[in-house]
C-alpha atoms as a PDB file:
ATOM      1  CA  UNK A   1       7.063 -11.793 -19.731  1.00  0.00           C
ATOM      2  CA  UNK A   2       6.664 -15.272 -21.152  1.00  0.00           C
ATOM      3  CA  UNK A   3       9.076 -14.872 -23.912  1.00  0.00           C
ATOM      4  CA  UNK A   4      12.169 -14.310 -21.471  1.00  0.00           C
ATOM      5  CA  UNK A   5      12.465 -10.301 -21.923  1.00  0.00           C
ATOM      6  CA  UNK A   6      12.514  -7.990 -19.909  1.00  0.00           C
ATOM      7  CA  UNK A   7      10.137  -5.392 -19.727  1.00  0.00           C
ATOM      8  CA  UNK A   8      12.420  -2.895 -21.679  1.00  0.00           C
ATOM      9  CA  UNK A   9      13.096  -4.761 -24.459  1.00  0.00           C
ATOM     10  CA  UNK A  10      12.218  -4.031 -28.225  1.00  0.00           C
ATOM     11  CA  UNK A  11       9.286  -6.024 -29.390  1.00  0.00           C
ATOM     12  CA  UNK A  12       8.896  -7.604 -32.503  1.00  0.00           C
ATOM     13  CA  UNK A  13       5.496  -7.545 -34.473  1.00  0.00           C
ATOM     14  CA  UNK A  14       5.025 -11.302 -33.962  1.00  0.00           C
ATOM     15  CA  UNK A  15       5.792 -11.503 -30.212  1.00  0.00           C
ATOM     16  CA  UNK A  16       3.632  -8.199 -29.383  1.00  0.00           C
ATOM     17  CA  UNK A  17       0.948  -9.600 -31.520  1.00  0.00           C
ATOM     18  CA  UNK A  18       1.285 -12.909 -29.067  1.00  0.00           C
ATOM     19  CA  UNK A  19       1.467 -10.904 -25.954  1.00  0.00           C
ATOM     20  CA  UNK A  20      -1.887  -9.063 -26.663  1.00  0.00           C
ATOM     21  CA  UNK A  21      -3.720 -11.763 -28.202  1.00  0.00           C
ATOM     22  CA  UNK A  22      -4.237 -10.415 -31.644  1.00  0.00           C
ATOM     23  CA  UNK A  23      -3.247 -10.626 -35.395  1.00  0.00           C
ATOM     24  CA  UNK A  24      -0.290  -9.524 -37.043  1.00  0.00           C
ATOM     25  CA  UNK A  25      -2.486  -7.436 -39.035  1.00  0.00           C
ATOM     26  CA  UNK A  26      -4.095  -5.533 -36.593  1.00  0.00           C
ATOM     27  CA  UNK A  27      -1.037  -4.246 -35.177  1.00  0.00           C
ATOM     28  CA  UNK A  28      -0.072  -3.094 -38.685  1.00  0.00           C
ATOM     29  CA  UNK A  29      -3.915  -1.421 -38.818  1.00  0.00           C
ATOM     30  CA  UNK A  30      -3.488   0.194 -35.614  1.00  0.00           C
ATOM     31  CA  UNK A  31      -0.421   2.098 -36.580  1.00  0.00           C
ATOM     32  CA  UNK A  32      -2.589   3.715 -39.535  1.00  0.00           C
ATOM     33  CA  UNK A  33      -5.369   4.473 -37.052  1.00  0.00           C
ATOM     34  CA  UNK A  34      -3.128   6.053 -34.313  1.00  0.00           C
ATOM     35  CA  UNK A  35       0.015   7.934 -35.442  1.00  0.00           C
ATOM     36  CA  UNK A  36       1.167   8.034 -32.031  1.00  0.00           C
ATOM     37  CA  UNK A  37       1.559   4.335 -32.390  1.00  0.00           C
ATOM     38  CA  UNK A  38       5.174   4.062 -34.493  1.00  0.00           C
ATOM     39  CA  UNK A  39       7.341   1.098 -34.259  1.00  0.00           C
ATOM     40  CA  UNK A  40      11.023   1.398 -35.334  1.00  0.00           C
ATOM     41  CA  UNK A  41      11.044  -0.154 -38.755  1.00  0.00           C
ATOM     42  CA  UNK A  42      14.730  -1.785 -40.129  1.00  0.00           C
ATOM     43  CA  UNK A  43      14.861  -3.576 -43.413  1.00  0.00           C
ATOM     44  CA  UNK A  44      12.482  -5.168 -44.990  1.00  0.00           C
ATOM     45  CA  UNK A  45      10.158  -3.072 -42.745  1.00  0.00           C
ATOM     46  CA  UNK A  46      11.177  -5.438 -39.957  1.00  0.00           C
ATOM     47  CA  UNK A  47       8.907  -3.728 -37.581  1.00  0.00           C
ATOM     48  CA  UNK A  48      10.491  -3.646 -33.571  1.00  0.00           C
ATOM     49  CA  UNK A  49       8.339  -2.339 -31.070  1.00  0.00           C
ATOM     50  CA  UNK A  50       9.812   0.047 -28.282  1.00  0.00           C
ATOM     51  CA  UNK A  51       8.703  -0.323 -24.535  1.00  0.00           C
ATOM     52  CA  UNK A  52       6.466   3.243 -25.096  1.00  0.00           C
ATOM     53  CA  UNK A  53       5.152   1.350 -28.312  1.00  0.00           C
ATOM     54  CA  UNK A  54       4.175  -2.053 -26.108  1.00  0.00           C
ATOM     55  CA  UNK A  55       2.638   0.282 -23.405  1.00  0.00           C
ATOM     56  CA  UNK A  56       0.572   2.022 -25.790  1.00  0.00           C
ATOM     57  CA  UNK A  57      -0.297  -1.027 -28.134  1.00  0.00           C
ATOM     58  CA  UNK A  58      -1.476  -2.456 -24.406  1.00  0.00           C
ATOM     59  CA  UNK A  59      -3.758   0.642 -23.794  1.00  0.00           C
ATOM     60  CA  UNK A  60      -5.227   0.520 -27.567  1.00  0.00           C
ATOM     61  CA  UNK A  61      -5.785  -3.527 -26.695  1.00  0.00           C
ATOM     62  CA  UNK A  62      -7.599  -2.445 -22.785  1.00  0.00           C
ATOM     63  CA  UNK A  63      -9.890   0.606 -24.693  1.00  0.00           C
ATOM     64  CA  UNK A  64     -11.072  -1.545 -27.847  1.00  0.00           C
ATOM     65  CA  UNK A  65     -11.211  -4.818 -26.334  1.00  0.00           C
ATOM     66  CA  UNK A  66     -12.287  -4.416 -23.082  1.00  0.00           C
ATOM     67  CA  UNK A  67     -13.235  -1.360 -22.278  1.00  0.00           C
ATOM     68  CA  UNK A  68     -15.363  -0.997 -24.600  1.00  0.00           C
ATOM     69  CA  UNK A  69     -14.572   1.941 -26.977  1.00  0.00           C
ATOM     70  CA  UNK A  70     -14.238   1.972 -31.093  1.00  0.00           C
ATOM     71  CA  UNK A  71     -11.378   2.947 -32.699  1.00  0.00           C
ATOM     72  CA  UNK A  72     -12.444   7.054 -33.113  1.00  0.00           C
ATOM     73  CA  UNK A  73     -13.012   6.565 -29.822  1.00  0.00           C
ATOM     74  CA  UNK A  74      -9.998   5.625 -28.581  1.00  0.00           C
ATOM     75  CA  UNK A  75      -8.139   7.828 -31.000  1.00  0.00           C
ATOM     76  CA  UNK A  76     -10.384  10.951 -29.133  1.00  0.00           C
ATOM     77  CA  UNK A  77      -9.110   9.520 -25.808  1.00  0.00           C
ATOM     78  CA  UNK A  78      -5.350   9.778 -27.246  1.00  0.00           C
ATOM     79  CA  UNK A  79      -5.738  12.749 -29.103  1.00  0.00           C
ATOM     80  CA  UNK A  80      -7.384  14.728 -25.813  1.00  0.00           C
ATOM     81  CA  UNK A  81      -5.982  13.587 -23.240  1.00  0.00           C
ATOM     82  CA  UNK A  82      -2.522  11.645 -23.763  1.00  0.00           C
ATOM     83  CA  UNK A  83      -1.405  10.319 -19.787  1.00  0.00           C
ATOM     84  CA  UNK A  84       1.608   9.988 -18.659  1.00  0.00           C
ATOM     85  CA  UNK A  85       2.170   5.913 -17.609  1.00  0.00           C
ATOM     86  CA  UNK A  86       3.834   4.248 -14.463  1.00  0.00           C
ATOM     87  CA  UNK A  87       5.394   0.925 -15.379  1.00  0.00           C
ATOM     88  CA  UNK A  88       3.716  -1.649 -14.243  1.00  0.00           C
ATOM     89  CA  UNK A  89       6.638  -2.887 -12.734  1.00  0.00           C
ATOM     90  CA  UNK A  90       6.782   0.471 -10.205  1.00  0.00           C
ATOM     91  CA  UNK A  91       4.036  -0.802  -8.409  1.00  0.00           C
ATOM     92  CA  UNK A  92       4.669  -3.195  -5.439  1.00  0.00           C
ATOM     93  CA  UNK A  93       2.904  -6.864  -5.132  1.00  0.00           C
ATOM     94  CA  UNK A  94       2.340  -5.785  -9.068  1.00  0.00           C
ATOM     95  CA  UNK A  95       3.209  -9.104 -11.719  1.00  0.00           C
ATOM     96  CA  UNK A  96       5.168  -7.526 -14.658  1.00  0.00           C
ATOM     97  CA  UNK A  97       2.579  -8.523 -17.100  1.00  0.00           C
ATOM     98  CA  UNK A  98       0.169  -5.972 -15.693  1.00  0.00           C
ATOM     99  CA  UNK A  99      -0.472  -3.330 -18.338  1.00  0.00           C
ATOM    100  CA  UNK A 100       0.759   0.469 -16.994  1.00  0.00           C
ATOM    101  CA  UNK A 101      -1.430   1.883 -14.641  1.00  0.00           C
ATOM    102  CA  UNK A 102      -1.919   5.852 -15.396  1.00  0.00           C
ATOM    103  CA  UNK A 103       0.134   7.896 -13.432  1.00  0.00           C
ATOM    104  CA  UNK A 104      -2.979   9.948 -11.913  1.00  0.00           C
ATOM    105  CA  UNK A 105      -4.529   7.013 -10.914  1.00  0.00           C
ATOM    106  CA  UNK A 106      -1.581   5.757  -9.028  1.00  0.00           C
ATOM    107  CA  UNK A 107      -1.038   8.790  -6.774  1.00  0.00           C
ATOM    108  CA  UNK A 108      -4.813   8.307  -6.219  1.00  0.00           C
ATOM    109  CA  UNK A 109      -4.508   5.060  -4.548  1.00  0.00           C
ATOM    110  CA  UNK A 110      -1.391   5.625  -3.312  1.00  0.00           C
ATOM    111  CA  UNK A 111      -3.166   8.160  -1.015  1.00  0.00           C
ATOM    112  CA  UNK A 112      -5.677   5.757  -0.138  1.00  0.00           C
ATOM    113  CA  UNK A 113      -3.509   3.065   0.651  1.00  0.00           C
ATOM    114  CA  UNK A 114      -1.692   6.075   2.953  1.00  0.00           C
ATOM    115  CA  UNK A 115      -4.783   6.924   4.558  1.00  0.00           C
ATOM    116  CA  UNK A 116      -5.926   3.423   5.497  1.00  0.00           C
ATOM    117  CA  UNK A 117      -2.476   2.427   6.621  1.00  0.00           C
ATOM    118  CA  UNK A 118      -3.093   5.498   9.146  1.00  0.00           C
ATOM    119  CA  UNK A 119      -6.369   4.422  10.381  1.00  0.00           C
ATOM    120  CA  UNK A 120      -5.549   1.292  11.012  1.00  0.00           C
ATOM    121  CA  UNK A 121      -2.325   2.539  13.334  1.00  0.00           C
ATOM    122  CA  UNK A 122      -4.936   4.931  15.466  1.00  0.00           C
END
């Protein structure tokens, strides 16, 4: 992280909305859109931003900005099939800033990588 924390630190609305590249606003937008998407809120509706919250508000960011899908879809992909994440962090030669990789996905290439590591030794 850029800011000095550490992955599982709370987030506020203004440093998550810096980390992802985006507005204030849409943060607050998102969390109408998605109701899986809910921030701890103190007074004044201080909104803070729990590690689940920053992986998910990451995933939302990947699907809508670059992945190509609108916001019903993205709520679809939530709504059908919610995956479990790996931290980022998990993964070895990963940088921390990497978004979570799905944990499906992971065992996937960790079996690659095993496989290839044994054809390589034969």
């Amino acid at each position: 992280m850029t800011d000095g924390k550490s992955e599982g630190a709370f987030r506020t609305i203004g440093e998550l909305s810096g980390e992802l590249g985006v507005p204030q606003h849409i943060l607050r937008y998102w969390e109408t859109r998605f109701p899986q998407l809910r921030p701890l809120t103190r007074a004044g509706n201080r909104r803070y931003y729990r590690p689940e919250d920053v992986a998910l508000a990451r995933r939302i960011h990947q699907a809508l900005n670059h992945d190509g899908f609108t916001i019903r879809g993205v709520q679809k992909l939530l709504a059908d099939a919610p995956v479990p994440m790996a931290p980022a962090a998990s993964l070895t030669g990963v940088r921390a800033k990497s978004p979570p990789v799905p944990v499906d996905i992971l065992q996937t290439l960790t079996s690659i990588r095993d496989q290839l590591q044994a054809a390589l030794t034969n």
